[in-house]
C-alpha atoms as a PDB file:
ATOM      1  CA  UNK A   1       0.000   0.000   0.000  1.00  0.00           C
ATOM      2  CA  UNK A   2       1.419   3.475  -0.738  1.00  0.00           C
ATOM      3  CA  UNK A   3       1.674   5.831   1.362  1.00  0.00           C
ATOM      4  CA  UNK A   4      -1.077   8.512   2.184  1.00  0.00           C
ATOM      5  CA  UNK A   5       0.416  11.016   3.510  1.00  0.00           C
ATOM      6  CA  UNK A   6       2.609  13.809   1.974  1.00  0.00           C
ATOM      7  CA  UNK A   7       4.825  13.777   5.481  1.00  0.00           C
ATOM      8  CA  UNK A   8       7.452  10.142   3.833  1.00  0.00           C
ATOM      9  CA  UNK A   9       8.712  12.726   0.706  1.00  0.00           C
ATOM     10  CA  UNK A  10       9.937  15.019   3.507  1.00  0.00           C
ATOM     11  CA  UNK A  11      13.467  13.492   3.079  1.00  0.00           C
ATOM     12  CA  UNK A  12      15.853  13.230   0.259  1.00  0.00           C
ATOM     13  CA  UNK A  13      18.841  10.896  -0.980  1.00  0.00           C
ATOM     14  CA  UNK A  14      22.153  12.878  -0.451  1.00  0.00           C
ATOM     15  CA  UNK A  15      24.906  12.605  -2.985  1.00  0.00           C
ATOM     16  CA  UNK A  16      28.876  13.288  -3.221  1.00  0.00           C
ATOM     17  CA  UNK A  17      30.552  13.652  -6.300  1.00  0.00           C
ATOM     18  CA  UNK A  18      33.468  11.235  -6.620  1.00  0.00           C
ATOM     19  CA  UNK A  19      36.542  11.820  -8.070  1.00  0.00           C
ATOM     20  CA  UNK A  20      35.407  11.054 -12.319  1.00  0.00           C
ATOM     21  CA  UNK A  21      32.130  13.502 -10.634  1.00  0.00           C
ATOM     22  CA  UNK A  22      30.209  10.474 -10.516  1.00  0.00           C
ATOM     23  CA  UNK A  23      27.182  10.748  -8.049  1.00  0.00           C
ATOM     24  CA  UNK A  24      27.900   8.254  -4.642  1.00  0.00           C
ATOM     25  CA  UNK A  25      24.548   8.296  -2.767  1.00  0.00           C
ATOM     26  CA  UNK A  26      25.721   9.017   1.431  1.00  0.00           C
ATOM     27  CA  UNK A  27      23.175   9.676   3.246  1.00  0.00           C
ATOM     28  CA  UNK A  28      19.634  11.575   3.837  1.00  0.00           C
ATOM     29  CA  UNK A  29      18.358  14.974   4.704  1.00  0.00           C
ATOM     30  CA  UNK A  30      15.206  16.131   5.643  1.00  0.00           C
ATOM     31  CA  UNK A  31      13.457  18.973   5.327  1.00  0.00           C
ATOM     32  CA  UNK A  32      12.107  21.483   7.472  1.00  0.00           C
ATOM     33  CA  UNK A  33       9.613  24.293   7.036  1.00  0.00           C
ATOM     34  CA  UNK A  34       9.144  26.868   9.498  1.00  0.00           C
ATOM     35  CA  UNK A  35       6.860  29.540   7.830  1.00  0.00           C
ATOM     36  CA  UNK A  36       9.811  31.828   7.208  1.00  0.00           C
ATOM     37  CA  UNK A  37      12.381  29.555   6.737  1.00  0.00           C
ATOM     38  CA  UNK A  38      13.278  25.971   5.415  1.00  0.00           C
ATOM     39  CA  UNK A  39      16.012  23.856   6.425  1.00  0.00           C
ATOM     40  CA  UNK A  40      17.901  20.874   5.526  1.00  0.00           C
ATOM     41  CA  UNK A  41      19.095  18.815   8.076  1.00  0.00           C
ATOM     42  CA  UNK A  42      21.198  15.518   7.995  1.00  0.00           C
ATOM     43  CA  UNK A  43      24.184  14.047  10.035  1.00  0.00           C
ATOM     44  CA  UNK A  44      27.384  15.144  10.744  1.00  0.00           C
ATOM     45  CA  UNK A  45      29.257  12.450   9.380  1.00  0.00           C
ATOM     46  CA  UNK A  46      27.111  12.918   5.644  1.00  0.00           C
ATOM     47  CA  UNK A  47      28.450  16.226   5.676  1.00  0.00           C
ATOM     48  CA  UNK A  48      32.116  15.145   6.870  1.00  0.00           C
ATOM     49  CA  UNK A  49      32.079  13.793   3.018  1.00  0.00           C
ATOM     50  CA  UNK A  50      32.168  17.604   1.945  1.00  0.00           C
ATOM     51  CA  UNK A  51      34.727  18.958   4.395  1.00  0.00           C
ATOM     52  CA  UNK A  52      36.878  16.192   4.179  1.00  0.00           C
ATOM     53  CA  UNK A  53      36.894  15.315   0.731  1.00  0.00           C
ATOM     54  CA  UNK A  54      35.861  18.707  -0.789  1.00  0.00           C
ATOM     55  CA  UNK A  55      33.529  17.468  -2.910  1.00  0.00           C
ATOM     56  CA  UNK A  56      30.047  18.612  -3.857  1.00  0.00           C
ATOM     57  CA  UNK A  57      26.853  17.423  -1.722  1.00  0.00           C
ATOM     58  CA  UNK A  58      24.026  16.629  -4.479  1.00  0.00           C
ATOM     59  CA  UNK A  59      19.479  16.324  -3.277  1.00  0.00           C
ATOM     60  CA  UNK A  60      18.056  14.352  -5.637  1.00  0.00           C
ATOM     61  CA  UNK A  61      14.039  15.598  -5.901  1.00  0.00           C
ATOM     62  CA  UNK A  62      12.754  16.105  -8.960  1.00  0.00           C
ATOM     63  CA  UNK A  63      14.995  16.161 -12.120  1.00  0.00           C
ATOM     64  CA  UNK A  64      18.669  16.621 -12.391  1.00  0.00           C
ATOM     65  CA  UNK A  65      20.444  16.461  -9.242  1.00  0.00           C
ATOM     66  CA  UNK A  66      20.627  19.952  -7.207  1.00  0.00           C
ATOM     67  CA  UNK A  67      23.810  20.853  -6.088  1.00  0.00           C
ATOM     68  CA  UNK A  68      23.880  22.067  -1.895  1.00  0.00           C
ATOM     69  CA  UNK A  69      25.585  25.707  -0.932  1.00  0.00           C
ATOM     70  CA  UNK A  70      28.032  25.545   2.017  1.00  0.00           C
ATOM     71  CA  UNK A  71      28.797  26.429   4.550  1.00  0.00           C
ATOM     72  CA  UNK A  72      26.630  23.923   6.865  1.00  0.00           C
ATOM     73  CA  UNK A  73      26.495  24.038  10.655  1.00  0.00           C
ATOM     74  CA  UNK A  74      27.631  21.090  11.753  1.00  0.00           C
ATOM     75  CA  UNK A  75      28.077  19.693  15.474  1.00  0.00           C
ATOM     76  CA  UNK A  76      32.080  19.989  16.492  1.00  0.00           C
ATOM     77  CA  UNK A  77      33.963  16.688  16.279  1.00  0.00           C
ATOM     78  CA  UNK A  78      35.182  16.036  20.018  1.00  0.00           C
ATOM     79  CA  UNK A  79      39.130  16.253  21.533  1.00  0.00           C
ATOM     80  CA  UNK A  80      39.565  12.342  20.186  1.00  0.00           C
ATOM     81  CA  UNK A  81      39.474  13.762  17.110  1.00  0.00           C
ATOM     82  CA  UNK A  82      37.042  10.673  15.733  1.00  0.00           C
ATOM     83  CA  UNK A  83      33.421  11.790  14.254  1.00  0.00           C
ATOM     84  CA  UNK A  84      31.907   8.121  16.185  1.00  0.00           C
ATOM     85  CA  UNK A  85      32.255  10.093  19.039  1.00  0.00           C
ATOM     86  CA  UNK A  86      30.217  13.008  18.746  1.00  0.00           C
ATOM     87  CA  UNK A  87      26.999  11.832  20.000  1.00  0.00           C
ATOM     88  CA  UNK A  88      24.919  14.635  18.664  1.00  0.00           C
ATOM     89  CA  UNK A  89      26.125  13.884  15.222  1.00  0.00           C
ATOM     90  CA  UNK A  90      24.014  16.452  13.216  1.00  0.00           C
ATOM     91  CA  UNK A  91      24.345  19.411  10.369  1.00  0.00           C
ATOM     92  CA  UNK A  92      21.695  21.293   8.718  1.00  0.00           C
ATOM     93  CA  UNK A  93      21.383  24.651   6.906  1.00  0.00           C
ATOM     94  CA  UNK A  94      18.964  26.840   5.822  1.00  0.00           C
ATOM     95  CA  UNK A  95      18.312  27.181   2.463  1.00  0.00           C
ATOM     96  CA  UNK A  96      17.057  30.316   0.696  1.00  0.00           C
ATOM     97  CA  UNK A  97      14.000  30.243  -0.689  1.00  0.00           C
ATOM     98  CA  UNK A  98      15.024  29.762  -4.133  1.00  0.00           C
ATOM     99  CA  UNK A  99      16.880  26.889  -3.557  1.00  0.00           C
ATOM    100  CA  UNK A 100      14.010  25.521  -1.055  1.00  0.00           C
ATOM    101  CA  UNK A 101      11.194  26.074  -4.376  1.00  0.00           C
ATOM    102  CA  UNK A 102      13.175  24.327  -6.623  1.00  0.00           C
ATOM    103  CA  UNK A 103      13.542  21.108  -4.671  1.00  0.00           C
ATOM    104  CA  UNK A 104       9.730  21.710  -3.356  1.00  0.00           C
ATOM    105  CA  UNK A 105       8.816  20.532  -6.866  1.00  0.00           C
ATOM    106  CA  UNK A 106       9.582  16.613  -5.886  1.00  0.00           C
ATOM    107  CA  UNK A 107      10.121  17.130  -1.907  1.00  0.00           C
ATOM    108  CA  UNK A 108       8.153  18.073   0.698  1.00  0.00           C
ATOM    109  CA  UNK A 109       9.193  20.815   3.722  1.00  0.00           C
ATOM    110  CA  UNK A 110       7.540  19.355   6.487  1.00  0.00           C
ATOM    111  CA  UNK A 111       5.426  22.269   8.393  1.00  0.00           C
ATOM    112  CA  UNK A 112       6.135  22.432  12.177  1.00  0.00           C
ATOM    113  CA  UNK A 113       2.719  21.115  13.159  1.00  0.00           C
ATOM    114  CA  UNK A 114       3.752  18.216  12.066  1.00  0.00           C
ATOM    115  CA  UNK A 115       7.143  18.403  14.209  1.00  0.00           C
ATOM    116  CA  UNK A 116       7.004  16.967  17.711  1.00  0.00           C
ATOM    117  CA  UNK A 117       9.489  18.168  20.586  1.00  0.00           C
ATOM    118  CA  UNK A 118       7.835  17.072  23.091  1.00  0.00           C
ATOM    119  CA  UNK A 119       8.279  13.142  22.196  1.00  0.00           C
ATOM    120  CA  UNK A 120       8.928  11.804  25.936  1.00  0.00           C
ATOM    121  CA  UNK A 121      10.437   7.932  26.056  1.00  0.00           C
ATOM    122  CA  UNK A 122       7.610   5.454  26.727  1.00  0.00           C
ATOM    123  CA  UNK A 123       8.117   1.234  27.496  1.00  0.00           C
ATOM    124  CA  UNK A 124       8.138  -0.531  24.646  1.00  0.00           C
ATOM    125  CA  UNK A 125       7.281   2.572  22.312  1.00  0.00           C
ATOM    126  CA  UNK A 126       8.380   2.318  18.430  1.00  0.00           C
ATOM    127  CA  UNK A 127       9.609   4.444  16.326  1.00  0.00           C
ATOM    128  CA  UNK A 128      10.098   4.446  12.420  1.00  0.00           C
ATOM    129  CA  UNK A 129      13.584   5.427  10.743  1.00  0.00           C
ATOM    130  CA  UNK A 130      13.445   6.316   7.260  1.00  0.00           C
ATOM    131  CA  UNK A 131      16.098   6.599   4.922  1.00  0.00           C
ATOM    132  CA  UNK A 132      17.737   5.885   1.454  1.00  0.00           C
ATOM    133  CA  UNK A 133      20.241   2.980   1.984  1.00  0.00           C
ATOM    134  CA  UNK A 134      23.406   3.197  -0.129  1.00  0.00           C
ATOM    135  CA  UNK A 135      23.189  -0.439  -0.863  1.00  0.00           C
ATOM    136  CA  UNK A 136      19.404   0.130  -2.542  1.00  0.00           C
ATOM    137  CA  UNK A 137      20.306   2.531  -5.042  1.00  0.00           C
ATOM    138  CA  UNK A 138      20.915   2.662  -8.307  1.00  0.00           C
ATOM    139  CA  UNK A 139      22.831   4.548 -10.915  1.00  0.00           C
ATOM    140  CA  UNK A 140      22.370   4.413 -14.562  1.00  0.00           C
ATOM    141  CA  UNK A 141      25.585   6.370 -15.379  1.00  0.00           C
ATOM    142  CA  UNK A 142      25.089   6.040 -19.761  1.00  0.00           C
ATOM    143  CA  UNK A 143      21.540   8.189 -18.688  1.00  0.00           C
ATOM    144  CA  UNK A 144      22.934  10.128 -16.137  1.00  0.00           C
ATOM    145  CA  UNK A 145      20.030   8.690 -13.955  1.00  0.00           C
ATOM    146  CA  UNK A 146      19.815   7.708 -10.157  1.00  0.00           C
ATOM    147  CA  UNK A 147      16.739   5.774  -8.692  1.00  0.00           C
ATOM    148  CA  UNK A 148      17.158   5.683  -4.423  1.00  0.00           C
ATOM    149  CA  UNK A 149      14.955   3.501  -2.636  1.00  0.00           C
ATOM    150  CA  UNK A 150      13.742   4.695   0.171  1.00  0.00           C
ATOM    151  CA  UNK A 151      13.091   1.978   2.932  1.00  0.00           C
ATOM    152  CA  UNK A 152      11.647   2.390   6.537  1.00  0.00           C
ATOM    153  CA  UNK A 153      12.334   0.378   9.492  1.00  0.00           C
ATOM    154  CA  UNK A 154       9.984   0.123  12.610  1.00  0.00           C
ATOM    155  CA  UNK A 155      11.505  -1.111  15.905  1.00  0.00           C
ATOM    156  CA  UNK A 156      10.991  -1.026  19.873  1.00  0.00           C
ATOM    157  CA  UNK A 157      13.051   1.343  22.169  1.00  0.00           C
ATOM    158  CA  UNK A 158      16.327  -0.048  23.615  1.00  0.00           C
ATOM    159  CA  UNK A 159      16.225  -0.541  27.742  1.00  0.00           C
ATOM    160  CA  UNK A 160      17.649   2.182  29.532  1.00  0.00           C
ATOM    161  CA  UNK A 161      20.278   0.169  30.650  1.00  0.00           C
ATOM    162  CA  UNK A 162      21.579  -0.083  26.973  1.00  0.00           C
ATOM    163  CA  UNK A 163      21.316   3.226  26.067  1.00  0.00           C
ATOM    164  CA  UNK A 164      23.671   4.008  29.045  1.00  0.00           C
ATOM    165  CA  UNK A 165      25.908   1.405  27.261  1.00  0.00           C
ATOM    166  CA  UNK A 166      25.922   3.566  24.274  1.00  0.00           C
ATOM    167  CA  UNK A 167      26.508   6.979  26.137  1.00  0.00           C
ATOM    168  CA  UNK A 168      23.235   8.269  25.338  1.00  0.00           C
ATOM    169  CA  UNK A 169      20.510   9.404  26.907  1.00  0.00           C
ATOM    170  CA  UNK A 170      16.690   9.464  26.815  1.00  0.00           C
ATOM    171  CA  UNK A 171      16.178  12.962  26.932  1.00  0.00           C
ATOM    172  CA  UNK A 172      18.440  13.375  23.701  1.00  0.00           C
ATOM    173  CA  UNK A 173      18.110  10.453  22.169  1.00  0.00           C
ATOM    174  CA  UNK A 174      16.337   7.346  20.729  1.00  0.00           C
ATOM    175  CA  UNK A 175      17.787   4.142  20.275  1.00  0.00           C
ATOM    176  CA  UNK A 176      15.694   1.120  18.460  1.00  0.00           C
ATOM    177  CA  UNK A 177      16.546  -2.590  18.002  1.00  0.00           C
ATOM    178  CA  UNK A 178      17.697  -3.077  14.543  1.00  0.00           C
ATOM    179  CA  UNK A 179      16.972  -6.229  12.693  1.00  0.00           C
ATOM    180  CA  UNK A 180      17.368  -6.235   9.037  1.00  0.00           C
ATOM    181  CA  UNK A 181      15.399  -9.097   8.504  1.00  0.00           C
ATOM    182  CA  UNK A 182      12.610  -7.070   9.407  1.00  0.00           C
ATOM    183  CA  UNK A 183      12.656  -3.800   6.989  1.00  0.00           C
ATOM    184  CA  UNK A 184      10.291  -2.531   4.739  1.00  0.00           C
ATOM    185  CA  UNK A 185       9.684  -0.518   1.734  1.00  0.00           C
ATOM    186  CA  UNK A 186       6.625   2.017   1.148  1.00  0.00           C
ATOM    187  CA  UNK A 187       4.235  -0.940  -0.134  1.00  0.00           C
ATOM    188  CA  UNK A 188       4.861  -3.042   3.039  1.00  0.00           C
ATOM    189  CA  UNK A 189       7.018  -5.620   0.945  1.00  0.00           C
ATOM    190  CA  UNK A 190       9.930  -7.244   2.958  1.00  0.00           C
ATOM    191  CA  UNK A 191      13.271  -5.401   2.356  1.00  0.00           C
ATOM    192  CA  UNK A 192      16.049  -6.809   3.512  1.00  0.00           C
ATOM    193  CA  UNK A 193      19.342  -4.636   2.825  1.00  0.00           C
ATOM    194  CA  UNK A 194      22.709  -5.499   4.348  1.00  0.00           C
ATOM    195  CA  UNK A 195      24.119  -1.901   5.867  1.00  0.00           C
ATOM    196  CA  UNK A 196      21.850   1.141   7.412  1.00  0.00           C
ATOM    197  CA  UNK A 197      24.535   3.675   5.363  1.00  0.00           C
ATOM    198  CA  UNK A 198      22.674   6.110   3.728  1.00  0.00           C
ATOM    199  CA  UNK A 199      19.954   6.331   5.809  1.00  0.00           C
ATOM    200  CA  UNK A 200      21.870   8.486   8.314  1.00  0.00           C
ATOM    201  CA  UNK A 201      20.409  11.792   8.649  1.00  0.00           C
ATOM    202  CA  UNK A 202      16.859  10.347   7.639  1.00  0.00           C
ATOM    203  CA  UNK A 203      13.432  11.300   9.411  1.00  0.00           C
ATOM    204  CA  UNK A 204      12.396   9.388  12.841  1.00  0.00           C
ATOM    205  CA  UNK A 205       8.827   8.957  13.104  1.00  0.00           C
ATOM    206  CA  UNK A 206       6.548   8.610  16.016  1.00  0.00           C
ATOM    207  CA  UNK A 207       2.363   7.659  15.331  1.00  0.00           C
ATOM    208  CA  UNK A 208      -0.426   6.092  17.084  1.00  0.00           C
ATOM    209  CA  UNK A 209      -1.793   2.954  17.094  1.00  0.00           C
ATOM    210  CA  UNK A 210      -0.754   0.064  15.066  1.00  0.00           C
ATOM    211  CA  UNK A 211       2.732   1.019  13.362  1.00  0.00           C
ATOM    212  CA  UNK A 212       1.806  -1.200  10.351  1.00  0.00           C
ATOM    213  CA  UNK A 213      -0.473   1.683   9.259  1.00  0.00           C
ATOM    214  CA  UNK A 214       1.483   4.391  10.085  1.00  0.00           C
ATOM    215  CA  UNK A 215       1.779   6.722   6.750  1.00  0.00           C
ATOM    216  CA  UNK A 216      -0.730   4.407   5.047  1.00  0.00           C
ATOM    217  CA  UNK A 217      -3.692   4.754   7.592  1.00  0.00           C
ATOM    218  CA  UNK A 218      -2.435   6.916  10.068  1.00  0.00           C
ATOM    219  CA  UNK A 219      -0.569  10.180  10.487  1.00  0.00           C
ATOM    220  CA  UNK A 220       2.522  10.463  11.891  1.00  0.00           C
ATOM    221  CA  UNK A 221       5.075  13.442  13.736  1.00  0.00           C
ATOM    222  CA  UNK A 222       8.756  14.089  12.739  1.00  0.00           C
ATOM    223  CA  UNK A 223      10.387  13.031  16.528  1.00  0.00           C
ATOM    224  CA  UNK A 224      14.066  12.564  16.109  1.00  0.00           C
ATOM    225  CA  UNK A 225      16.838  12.405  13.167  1.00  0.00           C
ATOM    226  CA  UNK A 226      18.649   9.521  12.297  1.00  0.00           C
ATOM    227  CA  UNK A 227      22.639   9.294  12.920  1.00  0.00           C
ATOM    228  CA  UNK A 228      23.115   5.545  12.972  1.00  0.00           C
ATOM    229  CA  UNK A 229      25.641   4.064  15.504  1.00  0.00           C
ATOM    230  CA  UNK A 230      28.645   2.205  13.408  1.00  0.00           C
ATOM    231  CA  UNK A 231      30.164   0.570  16.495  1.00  0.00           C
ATOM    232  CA  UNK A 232      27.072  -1.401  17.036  1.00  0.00           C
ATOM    233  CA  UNK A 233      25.312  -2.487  13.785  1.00  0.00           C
ATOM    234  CA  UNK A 234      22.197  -3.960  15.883  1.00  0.00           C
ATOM    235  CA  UNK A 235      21.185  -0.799  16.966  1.00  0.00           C
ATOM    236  CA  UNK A 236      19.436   2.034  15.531  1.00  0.00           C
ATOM    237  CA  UNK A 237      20.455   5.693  17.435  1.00  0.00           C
ATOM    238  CA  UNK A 238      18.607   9.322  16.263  1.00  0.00           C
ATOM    239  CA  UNK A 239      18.823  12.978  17.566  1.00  0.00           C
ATOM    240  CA  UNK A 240      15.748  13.798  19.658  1.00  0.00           C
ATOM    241  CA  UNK A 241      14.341  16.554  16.928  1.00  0.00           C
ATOM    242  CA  UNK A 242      14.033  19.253  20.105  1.00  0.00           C
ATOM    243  CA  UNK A 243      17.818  19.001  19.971  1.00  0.00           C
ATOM    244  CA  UNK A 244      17.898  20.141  16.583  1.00  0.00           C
ATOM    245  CA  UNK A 245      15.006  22.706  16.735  1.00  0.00           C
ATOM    246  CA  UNK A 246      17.078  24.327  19.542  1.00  0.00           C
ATOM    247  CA  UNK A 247      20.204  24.903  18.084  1.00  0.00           C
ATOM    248  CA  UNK A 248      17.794  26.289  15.026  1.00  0.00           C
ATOM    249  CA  UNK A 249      16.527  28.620  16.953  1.00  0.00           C
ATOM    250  CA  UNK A 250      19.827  29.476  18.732  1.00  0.00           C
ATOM    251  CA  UNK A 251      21.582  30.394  15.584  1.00  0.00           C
ATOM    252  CA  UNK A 252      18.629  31.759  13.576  1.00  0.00           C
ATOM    253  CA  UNK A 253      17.323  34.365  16.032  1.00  0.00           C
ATOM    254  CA  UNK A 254      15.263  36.320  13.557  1.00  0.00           C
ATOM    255  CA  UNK A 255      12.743  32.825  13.008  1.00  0.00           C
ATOM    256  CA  UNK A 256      13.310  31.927  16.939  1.00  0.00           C
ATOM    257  CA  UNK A 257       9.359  32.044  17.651  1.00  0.00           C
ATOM    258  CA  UNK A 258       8.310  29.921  15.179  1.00  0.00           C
ATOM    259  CA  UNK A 259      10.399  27.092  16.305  1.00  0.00           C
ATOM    260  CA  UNK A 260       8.899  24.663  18.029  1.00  0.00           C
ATOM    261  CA  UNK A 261      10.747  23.785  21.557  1.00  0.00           C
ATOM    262  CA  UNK A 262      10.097  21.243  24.187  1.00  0.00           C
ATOM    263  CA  UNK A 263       9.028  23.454  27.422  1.00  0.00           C
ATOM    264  CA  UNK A 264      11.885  23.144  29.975  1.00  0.00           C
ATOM    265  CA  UNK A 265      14.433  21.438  27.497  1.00  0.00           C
ATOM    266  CA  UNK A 266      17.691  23.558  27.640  1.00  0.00           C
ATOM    267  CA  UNK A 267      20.404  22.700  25.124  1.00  0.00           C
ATOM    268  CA  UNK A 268      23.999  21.963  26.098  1.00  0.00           C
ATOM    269  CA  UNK A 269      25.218  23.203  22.719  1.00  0.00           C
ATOM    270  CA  UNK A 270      26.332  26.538  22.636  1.00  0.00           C
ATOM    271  CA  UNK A 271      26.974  28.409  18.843  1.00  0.00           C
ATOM    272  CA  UNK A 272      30.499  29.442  19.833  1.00  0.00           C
ATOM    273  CA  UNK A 273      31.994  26.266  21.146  1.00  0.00           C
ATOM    274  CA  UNK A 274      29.709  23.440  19.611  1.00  0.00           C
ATOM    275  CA  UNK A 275      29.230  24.542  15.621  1.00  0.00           C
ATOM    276  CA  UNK A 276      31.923  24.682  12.551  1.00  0.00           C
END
């Protein structure tokens, strides 16, 4: 069954250029709409591709591939020096409205009613990572033609005794079991892939009710973003969203009241020390 609601096309496939400027498919953004502004956001490590290779991040929505301006904000890579560390893990960057039109013509900015801060950690409560899996897509390089798949996963939360393991916590974080045995594409086919890469930086969902029907039946709210954990390949990790929304809001004063924050939540991140 395909999906019924417009909220699934509010991520894209992210691309580098290699070295013969041949598109390599790293990870996933998604895309934010806040009235006055629109954002893409993704992980860290996607966007280490650009500062570390100097190569040119690529959207793919509708048409020829659209290249991304720099600079992003990312979070800072910690003293070890080593990008697995940073357990934030995210970038985004706000795009200007002509950019943010011209990939509104296959994507969708998701509005902030659909944007949940205040997600709070439940027993048992699932979640749904979406993404575009490097190991899905394919390039027809004669046509100068990619096709991404875009797959979802739906899992339970981790106990809180793991995510201590994994130096996260609750408040910041969500953490899912990972099978892949158990993935699925948008008609509810079984979709088995071998790696999560590419799906970092993808859209964490949160519905009600059965998640079988989320997106098909049921609405669903943009929670968390997706950062993967490579040390532990059973294990699904995301950004609570509120983290992002408040370091939004910290940098981009002039759009600060149309942000949606979680009551309370005060970020540790701080523009000076914690963005590059």
């Amino acid at each position: 069954m395909k999906p019924k609601f417009e909220s699934i096309n509010a991520i894209c496939p992210i691309y580098a250029a290699s070295y013969r400027e041949r598109p390599n498919l790293i990870g996933t953004g998604t895309l934010l709409d806040f009235g006055r502004a629109r954002f893409l956001a993704t992980a860290a490590h996607v966007h280490d591709e650009y500062t570390e290779d100097q190569v040119a991040l690529y959207v793919a929505a509708d048409g020829p591939l659209i290249e991304l301006p720099q600079p992003f904000h990312a979070t800072i890579i910690p003293p070890s020096g080593k990008r697995d560390d940073d357990r934030l893990d995210f970038a985004l960057i706000r795009l200007s409205d002509a950019l943010a039109d011209k990939i509104a013509k296959g994507r969708f900015f998701l509005p902030f009613s659909l944007i949940d801060a205040n997600d709070r950690l439940k027993p048992s409560a699932r979640y749904m990572f979406t993404g575009f899996p490097g190991s899905r897509e394919k390039t027809n390089y004669g046509k100068k033609k990619v096709t991404p798949r875009r797959l979802s996963f739906t899992g339970e939360t981790v106990s809180p005794k793991r995510m201590v393991a994994l130096g996260i916590a609750a408040s910041t974080h969500i953490a899912i079991e990972f099978d892949r045995q158990r993935a699925f594409d948008d008609a509810g086919r079984p979709a088995c892939f071998p790696r999560a890469r590419g799906m970092s930086g993808g859209a964490v969902w949160r519905g009600n009710g059965d998640s079988g029907r989320w997106l098909t039946e049921t609405p669903v709210r943009l929670v968390g973003i997706g950062t993967e954990d490579p040390q532990n390949e059973n294990v699904l990790v995301a950004v609570r969203i509120r983290v992002v929304l408040a370091a939004i809001a910290q940098i981009h004063s002039d759009i600060k009241a149309f942000v949606p924050q979680r009551a309370g939540f005060v970020s540790n991140i701080t523009v000076n020390e914690g963005w590059s």
